[in-house]
PDB file of N, CA and C in Angstrom:
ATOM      1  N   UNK A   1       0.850  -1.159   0.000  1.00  0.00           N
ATOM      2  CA  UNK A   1       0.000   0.000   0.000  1.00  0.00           C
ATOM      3  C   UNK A   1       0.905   1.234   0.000  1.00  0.00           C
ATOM      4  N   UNK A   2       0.315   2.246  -0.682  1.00  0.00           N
ATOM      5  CA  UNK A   2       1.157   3.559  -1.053  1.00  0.00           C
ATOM      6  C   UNK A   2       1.374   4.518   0.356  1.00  0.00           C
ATOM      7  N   UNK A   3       1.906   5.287   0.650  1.00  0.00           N
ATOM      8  CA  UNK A   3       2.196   6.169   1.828  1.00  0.00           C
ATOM      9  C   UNK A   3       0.931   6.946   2.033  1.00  0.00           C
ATOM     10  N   UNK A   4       0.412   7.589   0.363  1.00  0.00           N
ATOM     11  CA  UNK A   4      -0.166   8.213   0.325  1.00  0.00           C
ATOM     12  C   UNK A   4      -1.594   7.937   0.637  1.00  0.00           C
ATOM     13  N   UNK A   5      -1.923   6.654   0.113  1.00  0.00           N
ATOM     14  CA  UNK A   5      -2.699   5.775   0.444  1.00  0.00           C
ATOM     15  C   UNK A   5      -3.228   5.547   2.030  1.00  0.00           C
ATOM     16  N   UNK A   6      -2.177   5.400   2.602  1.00  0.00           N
ATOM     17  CA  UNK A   6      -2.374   5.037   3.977  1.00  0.00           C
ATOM     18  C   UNK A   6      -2.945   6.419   4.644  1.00  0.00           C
ATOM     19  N   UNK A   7      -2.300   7.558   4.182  1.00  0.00           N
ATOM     20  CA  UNK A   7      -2.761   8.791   4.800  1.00  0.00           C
ATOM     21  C   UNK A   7      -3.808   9.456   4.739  1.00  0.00           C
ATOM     22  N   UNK A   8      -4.955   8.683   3.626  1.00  0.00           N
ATOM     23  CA  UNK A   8      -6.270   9.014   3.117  1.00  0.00           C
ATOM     24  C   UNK A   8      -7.039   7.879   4.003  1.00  0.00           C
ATOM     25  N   UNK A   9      -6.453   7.319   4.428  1.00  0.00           N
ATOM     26  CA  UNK A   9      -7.089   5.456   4.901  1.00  0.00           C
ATOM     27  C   UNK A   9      -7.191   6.254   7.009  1.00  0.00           C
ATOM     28  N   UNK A  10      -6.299   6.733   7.095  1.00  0.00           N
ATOM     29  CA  UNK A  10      -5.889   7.177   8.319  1.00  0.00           C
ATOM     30  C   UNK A  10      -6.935   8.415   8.692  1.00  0.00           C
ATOM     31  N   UNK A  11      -6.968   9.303   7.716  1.00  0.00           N
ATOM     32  CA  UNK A  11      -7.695  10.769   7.881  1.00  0.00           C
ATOM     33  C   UNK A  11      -9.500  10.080   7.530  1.00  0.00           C
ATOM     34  N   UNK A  12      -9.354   9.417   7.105  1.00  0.00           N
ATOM     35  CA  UNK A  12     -10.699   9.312   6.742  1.00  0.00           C
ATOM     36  C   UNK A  12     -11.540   8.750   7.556  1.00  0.00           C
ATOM     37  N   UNK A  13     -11.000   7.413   8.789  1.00  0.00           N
ATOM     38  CA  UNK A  13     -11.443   6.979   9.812  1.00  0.00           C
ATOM     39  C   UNK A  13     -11.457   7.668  11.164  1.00  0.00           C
ATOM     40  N   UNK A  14     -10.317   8.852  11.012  1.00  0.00           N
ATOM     41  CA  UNK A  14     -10.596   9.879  11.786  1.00  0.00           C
ATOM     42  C   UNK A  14     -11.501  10.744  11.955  1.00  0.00           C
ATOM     43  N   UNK A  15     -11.920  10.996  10.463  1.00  0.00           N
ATOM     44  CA  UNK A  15     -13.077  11.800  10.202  1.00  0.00           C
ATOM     45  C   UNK A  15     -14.904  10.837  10.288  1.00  0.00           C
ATOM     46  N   UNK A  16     -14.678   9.951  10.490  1.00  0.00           N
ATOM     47  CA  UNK A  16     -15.901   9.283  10.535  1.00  0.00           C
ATOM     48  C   UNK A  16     -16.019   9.233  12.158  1.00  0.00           C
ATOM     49  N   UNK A  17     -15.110   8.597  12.815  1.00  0.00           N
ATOM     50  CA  UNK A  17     -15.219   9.073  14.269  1.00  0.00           C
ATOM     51  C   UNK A  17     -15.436  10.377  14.600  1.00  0.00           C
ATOM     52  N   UNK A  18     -14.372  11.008  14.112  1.00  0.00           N
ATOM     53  CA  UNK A  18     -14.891  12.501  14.864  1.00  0.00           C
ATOM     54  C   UNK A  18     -16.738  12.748  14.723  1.00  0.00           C
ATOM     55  N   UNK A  19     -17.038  12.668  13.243  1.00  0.00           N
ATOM     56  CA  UNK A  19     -18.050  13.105  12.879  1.00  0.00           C
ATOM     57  C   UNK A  19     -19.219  12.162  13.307  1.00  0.00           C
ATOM     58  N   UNK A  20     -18.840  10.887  14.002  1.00  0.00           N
ATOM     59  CA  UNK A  20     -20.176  10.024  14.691  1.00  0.00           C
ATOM     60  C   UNK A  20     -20.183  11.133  15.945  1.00  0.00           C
ATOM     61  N   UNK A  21     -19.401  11.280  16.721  1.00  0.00           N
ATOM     62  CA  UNK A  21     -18.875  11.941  18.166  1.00  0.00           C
ATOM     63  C   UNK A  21     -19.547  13.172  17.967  1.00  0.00           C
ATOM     64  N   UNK A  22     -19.794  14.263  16.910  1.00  0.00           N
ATOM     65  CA  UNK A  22     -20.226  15.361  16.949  1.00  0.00           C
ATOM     66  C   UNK A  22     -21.825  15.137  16.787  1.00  0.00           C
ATOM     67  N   UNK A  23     -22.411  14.023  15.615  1.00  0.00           N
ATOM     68  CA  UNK A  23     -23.625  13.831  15.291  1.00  0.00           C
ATOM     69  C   UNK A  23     -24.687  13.163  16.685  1.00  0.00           C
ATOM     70  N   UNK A  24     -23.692  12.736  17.602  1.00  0.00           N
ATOM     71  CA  UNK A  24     -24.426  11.764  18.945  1.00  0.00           C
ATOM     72  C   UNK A  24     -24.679  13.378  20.120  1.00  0.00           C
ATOM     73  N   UNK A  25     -23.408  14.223  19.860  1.00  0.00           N
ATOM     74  CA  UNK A  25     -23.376  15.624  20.870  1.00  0.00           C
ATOM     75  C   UNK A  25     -24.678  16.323  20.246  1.00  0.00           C
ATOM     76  N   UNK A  26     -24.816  16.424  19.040  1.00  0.00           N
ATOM     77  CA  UNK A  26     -25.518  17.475  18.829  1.00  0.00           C
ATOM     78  C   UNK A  26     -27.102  16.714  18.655  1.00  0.00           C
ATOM     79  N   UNK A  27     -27.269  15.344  18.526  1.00  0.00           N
ATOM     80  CA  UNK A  27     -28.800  14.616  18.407  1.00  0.00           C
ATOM     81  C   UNK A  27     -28.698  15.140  20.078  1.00  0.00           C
ATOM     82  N   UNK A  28     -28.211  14.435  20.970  1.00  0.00           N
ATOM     83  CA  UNK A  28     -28.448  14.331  22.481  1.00  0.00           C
ATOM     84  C   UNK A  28     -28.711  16.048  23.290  1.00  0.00           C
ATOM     85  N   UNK A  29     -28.361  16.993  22.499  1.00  0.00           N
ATOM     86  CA  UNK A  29     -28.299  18.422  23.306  1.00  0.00           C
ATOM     87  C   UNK A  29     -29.213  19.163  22.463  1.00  0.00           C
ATOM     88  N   UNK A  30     -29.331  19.242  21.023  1.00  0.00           N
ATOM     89  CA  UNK A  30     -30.047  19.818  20.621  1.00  0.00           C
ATOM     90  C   UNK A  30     -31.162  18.922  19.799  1.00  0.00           C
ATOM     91  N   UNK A  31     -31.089  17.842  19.224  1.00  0.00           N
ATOM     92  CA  UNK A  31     -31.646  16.911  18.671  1.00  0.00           C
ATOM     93  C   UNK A  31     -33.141  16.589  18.942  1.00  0.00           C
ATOM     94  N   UNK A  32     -33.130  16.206  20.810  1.00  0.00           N
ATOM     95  CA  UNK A  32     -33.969  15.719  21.033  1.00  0.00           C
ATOM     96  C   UNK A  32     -34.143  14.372  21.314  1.00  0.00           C
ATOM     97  N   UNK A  33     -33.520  13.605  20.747  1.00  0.00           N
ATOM     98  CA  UNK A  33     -32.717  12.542  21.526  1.00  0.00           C
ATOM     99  C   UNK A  33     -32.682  12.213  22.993  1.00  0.00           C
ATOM    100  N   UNK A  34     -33.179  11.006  23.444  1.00  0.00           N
ATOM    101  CA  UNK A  34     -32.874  10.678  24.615  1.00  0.00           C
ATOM    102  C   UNK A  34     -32.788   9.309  24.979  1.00  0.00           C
ATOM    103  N   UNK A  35     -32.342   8.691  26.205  1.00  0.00           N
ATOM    104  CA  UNK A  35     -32.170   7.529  26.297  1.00  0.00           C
ATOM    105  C   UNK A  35     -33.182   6.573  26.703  1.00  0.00           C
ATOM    106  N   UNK A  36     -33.160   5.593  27.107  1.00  0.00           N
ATOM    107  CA  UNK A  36     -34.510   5.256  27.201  1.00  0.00           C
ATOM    108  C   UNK A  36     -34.853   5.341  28.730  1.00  0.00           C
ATOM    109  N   UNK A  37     -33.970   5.195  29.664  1.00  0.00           N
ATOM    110  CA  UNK A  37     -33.933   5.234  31.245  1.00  0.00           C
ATOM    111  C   UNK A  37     -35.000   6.811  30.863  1.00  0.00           C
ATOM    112  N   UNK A  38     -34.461   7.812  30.199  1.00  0.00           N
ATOM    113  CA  UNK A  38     -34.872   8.945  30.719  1.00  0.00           C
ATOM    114  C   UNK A  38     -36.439   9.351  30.293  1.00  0.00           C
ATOM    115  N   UNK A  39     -36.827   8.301  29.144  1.00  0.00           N
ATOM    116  CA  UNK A  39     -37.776   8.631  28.641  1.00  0.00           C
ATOM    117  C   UNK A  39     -38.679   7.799  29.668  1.00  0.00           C
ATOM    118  N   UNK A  40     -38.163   6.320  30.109  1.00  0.00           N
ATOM    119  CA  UNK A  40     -39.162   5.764  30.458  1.00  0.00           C
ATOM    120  C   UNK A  40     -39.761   6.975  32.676  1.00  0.00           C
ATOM    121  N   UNK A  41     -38.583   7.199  32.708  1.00  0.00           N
ATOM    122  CA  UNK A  41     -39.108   8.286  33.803  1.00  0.00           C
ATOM    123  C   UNK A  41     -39.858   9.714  33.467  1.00  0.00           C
ATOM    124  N   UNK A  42     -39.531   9.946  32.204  1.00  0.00           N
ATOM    125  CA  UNK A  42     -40.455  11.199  31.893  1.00  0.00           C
ATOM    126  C   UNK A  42     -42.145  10.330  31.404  1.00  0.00           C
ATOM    127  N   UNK A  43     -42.127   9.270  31.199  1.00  0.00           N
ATOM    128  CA  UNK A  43     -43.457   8.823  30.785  1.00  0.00           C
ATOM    129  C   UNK A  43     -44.242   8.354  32.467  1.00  0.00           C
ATOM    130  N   UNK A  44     -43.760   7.809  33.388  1.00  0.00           N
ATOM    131  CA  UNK A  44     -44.036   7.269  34.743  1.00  0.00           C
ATOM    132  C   UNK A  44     -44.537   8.694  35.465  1.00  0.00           C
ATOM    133  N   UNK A  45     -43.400   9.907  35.289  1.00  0.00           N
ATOM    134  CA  UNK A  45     -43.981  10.975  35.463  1.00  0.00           C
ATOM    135  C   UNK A  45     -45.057  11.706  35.440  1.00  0.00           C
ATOM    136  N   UNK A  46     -45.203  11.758  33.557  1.00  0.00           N
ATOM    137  CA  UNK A  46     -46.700  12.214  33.197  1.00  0.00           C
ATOM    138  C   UNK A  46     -48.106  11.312  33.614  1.00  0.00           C
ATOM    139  N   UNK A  47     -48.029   9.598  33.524  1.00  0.00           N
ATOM    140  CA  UNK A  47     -49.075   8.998  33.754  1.00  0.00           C
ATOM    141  C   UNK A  47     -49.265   9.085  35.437  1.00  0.00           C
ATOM    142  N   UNK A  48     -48.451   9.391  36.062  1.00  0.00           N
ATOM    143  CA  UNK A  48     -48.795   9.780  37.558  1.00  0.00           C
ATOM    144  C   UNK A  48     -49.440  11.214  37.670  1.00  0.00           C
ATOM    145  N   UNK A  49     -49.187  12.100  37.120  1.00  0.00           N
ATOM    146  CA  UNK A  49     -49.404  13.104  37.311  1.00  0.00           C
ATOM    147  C   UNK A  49     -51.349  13.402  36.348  1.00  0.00           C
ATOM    148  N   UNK A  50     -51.748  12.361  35.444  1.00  0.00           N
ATOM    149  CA  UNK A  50     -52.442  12.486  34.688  1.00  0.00           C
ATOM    150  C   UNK A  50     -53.668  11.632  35.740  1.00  0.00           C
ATOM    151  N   UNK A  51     -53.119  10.404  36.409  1.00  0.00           N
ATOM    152  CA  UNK A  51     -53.598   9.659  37.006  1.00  0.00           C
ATOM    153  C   UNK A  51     -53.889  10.956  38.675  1.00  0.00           C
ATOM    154  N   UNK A  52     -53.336  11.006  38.916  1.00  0.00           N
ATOM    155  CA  UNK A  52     -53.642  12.483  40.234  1.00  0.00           C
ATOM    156  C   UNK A  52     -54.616  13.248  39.889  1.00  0.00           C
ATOM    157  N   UNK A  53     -54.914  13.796  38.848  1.00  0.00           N
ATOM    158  CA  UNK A  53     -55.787  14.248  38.060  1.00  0.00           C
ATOM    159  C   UNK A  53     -57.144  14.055  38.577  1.00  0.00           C
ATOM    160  N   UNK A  54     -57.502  12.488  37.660  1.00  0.00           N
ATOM    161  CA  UNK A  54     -58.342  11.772  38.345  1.00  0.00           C
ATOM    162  C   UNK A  54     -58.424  11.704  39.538  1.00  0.00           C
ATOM    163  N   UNK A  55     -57.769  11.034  40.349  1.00  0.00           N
ATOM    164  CA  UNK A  55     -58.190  10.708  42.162  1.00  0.00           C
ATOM    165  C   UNK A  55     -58.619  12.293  42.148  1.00  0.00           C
ATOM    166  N   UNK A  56     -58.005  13.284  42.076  1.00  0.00           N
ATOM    167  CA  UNK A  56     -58.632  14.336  43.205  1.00  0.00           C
ATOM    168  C   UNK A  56     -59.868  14.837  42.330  1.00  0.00           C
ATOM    169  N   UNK A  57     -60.767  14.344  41.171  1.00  0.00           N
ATOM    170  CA  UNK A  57     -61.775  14.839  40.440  1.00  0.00           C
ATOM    171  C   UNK A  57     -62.560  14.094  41.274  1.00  0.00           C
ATOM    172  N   UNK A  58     -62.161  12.657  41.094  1.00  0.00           N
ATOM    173  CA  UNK A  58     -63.132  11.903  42.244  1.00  0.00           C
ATOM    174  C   UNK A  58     -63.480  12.336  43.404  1.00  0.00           C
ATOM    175  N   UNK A  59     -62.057  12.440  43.975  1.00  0.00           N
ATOM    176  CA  UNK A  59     -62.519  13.016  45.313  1.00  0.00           C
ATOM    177  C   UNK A  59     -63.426  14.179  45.564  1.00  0.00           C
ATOM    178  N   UNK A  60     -63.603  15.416  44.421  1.00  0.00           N
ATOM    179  CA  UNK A  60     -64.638  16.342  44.254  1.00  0.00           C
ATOM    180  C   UNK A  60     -65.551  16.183  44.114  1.00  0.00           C
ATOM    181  N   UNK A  61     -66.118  15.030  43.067  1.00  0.00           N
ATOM    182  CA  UNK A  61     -67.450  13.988  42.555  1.00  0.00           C
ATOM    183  C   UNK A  61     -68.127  13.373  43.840  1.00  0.00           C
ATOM    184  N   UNK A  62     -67.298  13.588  44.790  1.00  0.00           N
ATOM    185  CA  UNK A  62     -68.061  12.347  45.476  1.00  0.00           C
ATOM    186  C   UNK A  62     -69.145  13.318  46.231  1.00  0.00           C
ATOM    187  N   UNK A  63     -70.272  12.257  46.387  1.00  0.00           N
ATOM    188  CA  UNK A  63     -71.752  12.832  46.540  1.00  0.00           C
ATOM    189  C   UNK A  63     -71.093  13.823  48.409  1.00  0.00           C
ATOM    190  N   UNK A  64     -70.790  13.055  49.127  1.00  0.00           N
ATOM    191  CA  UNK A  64     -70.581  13.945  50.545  1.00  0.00           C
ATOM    192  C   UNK A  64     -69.377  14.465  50.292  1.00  0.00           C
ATOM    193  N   UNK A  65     -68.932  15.481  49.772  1.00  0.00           N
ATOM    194  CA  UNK A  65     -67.923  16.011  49.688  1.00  0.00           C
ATOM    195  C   UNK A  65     -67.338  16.872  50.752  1.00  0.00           C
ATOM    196  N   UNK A  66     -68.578  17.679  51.313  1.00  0.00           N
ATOM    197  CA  UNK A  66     -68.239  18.294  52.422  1.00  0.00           C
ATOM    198  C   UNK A  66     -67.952  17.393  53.885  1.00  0.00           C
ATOM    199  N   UNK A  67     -68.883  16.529  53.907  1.00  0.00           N
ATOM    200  CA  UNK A  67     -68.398  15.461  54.923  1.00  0.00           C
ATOM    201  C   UNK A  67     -66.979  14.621  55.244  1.00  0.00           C
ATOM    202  N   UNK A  68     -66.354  14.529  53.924  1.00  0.00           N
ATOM    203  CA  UNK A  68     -65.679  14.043  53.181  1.00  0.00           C
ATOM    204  C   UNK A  68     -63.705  15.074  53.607  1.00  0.00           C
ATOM    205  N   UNK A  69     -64.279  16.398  53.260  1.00  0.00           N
ATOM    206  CA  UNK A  69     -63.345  17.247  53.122  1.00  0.00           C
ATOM    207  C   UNK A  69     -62.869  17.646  54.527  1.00  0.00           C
ATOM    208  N   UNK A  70     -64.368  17.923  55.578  1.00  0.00           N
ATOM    209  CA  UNK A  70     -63.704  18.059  57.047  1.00  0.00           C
ATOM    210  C   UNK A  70     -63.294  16.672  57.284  1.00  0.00           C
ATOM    211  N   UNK A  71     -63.310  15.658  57.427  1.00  0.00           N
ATOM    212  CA  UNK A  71     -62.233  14.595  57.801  1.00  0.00           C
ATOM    213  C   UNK A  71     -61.241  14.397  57.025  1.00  0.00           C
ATOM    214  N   UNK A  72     -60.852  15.320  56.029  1.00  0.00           N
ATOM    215  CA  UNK A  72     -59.473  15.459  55.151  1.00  0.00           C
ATOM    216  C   UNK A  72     -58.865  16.180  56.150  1.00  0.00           C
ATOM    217  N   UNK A  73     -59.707  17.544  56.236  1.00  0.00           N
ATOM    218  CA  UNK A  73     -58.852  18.420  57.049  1.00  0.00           C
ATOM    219  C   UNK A  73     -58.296  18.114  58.480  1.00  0.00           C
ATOM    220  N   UNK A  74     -59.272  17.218  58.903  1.00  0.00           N
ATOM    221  CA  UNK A  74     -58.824  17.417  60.571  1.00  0.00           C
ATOM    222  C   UNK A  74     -57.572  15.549  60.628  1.00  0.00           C
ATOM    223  N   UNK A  75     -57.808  14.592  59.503  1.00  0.00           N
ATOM    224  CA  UNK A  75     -56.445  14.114  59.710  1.00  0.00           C
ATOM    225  C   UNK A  75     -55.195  14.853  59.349  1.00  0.00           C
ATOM    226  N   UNK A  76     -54.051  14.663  60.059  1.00  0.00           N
ATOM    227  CA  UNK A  76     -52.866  14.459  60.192  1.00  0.00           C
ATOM    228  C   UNK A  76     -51.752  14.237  58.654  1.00  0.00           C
ATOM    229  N   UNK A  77     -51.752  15.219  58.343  1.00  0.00           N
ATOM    230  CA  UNK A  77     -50.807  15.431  56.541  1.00  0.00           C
ATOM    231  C   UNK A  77     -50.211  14.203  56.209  1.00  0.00           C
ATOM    232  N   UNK A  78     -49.394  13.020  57.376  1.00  0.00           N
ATOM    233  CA  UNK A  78     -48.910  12.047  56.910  1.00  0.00           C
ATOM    234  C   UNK A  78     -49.897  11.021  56.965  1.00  0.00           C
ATOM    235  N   UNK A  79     -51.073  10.682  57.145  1.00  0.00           N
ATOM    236  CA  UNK A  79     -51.914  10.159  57.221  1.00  0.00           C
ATOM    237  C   UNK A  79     -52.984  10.181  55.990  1.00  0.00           C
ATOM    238  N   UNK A  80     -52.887  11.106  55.751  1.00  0.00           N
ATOM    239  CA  UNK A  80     -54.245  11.851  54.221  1.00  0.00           C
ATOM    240  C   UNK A  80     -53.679  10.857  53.208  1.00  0.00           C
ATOM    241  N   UNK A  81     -52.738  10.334  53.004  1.00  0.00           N
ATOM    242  CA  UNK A  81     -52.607   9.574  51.648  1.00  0.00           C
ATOM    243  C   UNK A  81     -53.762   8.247  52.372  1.00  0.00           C
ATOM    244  N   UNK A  82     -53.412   7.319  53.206  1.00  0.00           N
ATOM    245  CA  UNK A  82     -54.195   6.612  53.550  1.00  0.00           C
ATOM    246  C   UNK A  82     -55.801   6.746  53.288  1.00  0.00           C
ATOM    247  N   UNK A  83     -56.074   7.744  54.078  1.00  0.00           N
ATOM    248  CA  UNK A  83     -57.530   8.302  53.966  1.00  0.00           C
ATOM    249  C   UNK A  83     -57.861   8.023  52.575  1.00  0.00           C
ATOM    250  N   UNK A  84     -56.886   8.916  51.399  1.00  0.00           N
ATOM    251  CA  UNK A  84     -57.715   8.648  50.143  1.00  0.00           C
ATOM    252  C   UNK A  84     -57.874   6.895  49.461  1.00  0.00           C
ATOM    253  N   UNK A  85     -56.869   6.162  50.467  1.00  0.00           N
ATOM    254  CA  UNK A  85     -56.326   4.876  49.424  1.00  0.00           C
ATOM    255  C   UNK A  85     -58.181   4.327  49.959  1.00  0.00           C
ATOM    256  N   UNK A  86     -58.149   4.389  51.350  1.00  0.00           N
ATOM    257  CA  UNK A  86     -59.299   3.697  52.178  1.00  0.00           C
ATOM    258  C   UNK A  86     -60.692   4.140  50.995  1.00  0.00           C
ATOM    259  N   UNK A  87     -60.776   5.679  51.126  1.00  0.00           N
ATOM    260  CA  UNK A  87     -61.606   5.844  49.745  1.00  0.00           C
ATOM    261  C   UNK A  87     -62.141   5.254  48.261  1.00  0.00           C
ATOM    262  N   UNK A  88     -60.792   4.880  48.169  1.00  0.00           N
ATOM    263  CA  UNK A  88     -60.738   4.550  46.659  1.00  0.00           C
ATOM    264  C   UNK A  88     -61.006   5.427  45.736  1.00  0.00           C
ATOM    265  N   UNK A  89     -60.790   6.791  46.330  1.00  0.00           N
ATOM    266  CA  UNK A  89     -60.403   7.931  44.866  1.00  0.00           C
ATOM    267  C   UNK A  89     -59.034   7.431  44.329  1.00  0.00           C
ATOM    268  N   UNK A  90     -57.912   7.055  44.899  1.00  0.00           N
ATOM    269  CA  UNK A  90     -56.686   6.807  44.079  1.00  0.00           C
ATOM    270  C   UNK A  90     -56.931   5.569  42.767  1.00  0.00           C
ATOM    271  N   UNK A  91     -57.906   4.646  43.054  1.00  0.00           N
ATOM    272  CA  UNK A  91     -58.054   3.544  42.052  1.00  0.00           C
ATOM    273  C   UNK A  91     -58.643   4.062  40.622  1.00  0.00           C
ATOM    274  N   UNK A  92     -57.881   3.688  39.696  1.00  0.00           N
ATOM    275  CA  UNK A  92     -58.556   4.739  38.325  1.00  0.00           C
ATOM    276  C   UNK A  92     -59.532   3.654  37.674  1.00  0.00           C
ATOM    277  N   UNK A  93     -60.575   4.257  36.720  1.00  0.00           N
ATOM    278  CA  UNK A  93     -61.726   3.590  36.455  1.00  0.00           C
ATOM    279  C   UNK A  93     -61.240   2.131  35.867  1.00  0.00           C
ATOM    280  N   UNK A  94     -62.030   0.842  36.105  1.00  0.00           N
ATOM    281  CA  UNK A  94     -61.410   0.045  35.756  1.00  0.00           C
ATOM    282  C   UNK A  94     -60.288  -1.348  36.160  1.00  0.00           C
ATOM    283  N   UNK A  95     -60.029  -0.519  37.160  1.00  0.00           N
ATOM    284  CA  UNK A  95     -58.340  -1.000  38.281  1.00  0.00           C
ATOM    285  C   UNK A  95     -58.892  -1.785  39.545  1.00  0.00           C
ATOM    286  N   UNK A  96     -58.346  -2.799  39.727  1.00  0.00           N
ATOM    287  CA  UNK A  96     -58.484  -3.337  40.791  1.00  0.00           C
ATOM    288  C   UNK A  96     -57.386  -3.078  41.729  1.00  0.00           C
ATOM    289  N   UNK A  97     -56.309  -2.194  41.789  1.00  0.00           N
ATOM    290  CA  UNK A  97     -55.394  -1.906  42.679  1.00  0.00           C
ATOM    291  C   UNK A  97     -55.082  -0.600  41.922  1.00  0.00           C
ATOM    292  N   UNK A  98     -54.372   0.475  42.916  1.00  0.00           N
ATOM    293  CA  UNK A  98     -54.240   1.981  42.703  1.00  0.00           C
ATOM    294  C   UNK A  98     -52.770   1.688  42.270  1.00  0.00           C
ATOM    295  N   UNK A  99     -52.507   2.122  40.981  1.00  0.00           N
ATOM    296  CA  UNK A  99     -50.649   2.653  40.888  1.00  0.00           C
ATOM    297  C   UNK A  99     -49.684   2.858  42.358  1.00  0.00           C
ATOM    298  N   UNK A 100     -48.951   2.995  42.369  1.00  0.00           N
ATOM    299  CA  UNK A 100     -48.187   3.387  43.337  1.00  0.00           C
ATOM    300  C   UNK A 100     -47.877   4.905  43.482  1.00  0.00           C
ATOM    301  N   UNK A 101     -48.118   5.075  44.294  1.00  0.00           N
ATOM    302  CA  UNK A 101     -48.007   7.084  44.649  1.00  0.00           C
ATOM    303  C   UNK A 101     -49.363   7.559  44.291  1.00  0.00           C
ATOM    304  N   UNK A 102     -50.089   7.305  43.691  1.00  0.00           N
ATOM    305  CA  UNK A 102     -51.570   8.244  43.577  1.00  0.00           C
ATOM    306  C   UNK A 102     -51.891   9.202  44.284  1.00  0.00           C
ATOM    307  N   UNK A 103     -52.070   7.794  45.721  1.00  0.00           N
ATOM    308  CA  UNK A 103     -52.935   8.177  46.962  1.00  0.00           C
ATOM    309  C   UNK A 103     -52.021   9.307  47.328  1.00  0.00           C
ATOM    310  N   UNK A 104     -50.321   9.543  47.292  1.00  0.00           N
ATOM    311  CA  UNK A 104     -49.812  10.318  47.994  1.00  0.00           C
ATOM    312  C   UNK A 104     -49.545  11.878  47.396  1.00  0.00           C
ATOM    313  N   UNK A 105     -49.612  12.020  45.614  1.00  0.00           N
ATOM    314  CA  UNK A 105     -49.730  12.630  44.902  1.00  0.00           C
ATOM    315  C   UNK A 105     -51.109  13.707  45.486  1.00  0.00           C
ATOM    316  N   UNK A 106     -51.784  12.492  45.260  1.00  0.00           N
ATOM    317  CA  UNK A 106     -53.415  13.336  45.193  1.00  0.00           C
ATOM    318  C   UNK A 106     -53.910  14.316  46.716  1.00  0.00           C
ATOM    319  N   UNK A 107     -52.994  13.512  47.321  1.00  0.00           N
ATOM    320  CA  UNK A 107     -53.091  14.160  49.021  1.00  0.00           C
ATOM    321  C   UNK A 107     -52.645  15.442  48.852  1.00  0.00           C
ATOM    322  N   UNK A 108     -51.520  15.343  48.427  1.00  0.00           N
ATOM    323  CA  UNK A 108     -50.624  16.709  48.213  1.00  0.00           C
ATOM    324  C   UNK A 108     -51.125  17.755  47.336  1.00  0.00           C
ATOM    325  N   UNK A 109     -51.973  17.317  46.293  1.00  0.00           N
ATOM    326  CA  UNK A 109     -52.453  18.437  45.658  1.00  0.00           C
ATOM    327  C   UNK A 109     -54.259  18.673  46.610  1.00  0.00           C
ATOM    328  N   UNK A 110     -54.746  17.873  47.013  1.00  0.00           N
ATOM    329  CA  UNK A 110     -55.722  18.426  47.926  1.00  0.00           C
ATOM    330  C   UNK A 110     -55.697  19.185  48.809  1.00  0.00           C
ATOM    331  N   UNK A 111     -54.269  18.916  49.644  1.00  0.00           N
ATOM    332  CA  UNK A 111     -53.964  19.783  50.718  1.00  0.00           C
ATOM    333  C   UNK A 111     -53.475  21.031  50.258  1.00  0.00           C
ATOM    334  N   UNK A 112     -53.033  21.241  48.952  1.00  0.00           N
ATOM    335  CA  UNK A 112     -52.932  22.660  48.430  1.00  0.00           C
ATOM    336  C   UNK A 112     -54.409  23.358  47.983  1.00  0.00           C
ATOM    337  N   UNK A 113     -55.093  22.388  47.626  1.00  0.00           N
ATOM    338  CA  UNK A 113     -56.239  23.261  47.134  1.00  0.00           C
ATOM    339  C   UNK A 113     -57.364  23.562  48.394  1.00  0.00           C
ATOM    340  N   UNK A 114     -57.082  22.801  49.217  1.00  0.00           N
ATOM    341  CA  UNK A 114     -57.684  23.366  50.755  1.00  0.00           C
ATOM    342  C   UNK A 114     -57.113  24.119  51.163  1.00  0.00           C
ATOM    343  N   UNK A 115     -55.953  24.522  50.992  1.00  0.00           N
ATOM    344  CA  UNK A 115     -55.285  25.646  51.941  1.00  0.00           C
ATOM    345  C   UNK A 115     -55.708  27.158  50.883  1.00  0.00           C
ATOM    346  N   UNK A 116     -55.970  27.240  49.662  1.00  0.00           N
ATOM    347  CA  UNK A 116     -56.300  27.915  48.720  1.00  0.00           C
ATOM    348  C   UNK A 116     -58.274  28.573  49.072  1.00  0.00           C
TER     349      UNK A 116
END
């Protein structure tokens, strides 16, 4: 093989690396691109947060609401997730068991909208 040869053989695999290395920087920062760990926590995210939704609509729906709301208020903040699981506002239509975090989600946004 020619010298010259080798030095086109050399620059050219340099340039395909470099240029994978720049095409992975710039998909991942500006692209849009992501991995899957990160997507599958941005999706667990939204369906919790979509699912919270629900429980605390329920919890508004429900026929004694006011009955309902002073025994929200007068338990104990670490306790209110319970209250709602005992309810079954955290269970979404359909479900025979509530996701995990609902009940504690939905507490937290009740206790903001009672303090409101």
């Amino acid at each position: 093989m020619k010298a010259e040869m080798e030095v086109k053989i050399k620059y050219g695999i340099w340039g395909i690396v470099c240029g994978a290395v720049i095409a992975i920087v710039i998909g991942f920062s500006w692209g849009g691109w992501s991995t899957a760990g990160a997507t599958q926590k941005t999706t667990e995210a939204a369906v919790l947060t979509s699912q919270t939704a629900i429980c605390v609509a329920q919890y508004m729906k429900d026929a004694s609401n006011s009955e309902k709301q002073k025994e929200f208020e007068a338990i104990d903040s670490y306790k209110r997730s319970e209250f709602i699981e005992k309810g079954g506002w955290d269970k979404m239509p359909g479900q025979k068991e509530a996701s995990y975090g609902v009940a504690r989600a939905c507490s937290e946004v009740l206790e903001t909208l009672i303090k409101k």
